[in-house]
C-alpha atoms as a PDB file:
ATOM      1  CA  UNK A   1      97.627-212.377  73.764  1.00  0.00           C
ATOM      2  CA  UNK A   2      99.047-209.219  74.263  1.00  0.00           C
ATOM      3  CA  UNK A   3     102.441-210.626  75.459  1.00  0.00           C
ATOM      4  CA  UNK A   4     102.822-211.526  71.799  1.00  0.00           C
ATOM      5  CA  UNK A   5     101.755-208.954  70.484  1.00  0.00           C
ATOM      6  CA  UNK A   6     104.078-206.989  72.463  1.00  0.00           C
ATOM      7  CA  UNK A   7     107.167-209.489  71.003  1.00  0.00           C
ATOM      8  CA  UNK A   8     106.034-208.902  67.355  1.00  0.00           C
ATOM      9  CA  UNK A   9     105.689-204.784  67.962  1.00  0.00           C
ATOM     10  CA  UNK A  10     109.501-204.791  69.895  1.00  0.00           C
ATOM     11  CA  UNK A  11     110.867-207.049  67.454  1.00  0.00           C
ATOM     12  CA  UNK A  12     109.977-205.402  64.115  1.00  0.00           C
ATOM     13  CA  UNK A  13     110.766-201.991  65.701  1.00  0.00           C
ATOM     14  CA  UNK A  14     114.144-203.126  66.429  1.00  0.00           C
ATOM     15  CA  UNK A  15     114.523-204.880  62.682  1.00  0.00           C
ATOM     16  CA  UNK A  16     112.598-201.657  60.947  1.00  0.00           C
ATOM     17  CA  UNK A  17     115.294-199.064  60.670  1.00  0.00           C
ATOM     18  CA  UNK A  18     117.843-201.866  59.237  1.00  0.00           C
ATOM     19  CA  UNK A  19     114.744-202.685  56.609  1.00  0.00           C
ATOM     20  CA  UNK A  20     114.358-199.572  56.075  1.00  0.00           C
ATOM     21  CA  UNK A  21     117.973-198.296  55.708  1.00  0.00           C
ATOM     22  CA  UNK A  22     118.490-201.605  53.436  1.00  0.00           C
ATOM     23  CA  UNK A  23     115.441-200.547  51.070  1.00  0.00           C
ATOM     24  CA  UNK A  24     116.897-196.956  50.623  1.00  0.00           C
ATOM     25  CA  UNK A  25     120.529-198.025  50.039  1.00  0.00           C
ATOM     26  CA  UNK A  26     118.799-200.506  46.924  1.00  0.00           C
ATOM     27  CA  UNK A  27     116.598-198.102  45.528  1.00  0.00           C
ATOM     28  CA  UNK A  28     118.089-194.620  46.336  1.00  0.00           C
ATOM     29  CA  UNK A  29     114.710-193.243  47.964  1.00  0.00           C
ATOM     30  CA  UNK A  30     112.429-193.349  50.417  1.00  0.00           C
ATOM     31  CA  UNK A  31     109.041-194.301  48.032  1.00  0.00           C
ATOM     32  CA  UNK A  32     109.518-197.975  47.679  1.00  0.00           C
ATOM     33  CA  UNK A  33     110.163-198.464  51.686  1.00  0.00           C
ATOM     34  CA  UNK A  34     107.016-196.178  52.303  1.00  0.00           C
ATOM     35  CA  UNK A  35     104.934-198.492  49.984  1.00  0.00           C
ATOM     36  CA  UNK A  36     106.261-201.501  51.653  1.00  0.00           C
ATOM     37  CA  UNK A  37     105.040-200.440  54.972  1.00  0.00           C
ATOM     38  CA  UNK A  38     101.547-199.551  53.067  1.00  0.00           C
ATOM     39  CA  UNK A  39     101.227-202.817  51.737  1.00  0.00           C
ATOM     40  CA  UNK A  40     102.230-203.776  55.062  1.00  0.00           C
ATOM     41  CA  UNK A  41      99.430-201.793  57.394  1.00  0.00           C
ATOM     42  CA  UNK A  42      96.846-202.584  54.539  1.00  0.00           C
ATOM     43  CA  UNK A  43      97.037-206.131  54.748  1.00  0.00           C
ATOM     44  CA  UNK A  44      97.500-206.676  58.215  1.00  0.00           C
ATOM     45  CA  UNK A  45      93.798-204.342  58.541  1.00  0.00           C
ATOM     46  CA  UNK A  46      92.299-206.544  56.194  1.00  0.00           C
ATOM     47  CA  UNK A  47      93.608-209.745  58.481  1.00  0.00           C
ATOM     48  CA  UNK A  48      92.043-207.785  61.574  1.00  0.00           C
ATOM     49  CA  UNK A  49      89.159-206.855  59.608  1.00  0.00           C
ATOM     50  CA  UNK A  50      88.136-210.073  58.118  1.00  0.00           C
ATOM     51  CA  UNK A  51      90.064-212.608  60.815  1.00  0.00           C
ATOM     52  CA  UNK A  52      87.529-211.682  63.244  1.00  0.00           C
ATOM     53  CA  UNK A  53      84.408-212.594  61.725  1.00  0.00           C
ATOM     54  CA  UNK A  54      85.013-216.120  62.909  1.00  0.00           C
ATOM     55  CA  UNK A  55      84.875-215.046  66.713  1.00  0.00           C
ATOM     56  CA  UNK A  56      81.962-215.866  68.859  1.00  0.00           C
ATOM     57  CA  UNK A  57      80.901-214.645  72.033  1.00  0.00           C
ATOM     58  CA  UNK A  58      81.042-217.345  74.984  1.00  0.00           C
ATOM     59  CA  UNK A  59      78.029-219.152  75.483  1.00  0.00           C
ATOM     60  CA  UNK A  60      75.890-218.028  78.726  1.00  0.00           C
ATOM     61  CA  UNK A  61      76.132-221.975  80.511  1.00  0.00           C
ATOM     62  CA  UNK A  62      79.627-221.492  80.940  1.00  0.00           C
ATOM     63  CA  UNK A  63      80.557-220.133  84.209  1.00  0.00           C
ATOM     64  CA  UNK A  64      83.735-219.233  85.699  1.00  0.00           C
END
């Protein structure tokens, strides 16, 4: 698990400033970028938020 989250984290920092520097060349400013990356954070808390409520704890007969 944390391996890929570790691929997605390196990989979208290395494609971010590109994204970034794209956004700002088409609109001239830094607002539609930074609302991007809102939408961005906001949704992927809301996948967090409500992607866990399917979860469950082991079961107690299974041992290791």
């Amino acid at each position: 698990m944390y391996g890929s989250a570790a691929t997605c984290i390196q990989l979208m920092g290395a494609a971010g400033p590109g994204f970034f520097g794209a956004l700002y060349d088409r609109f001239g400013g830094y607002g539609p970028p930074l609302l991007v990356a809102t939408a961005l954070e906001v949704a992927g808390a809301a996948l967090l938020l409500y992607g866990a409520r399917g979860a469950r704890a082991p079961s107690a007969s299974r041992t290791a």
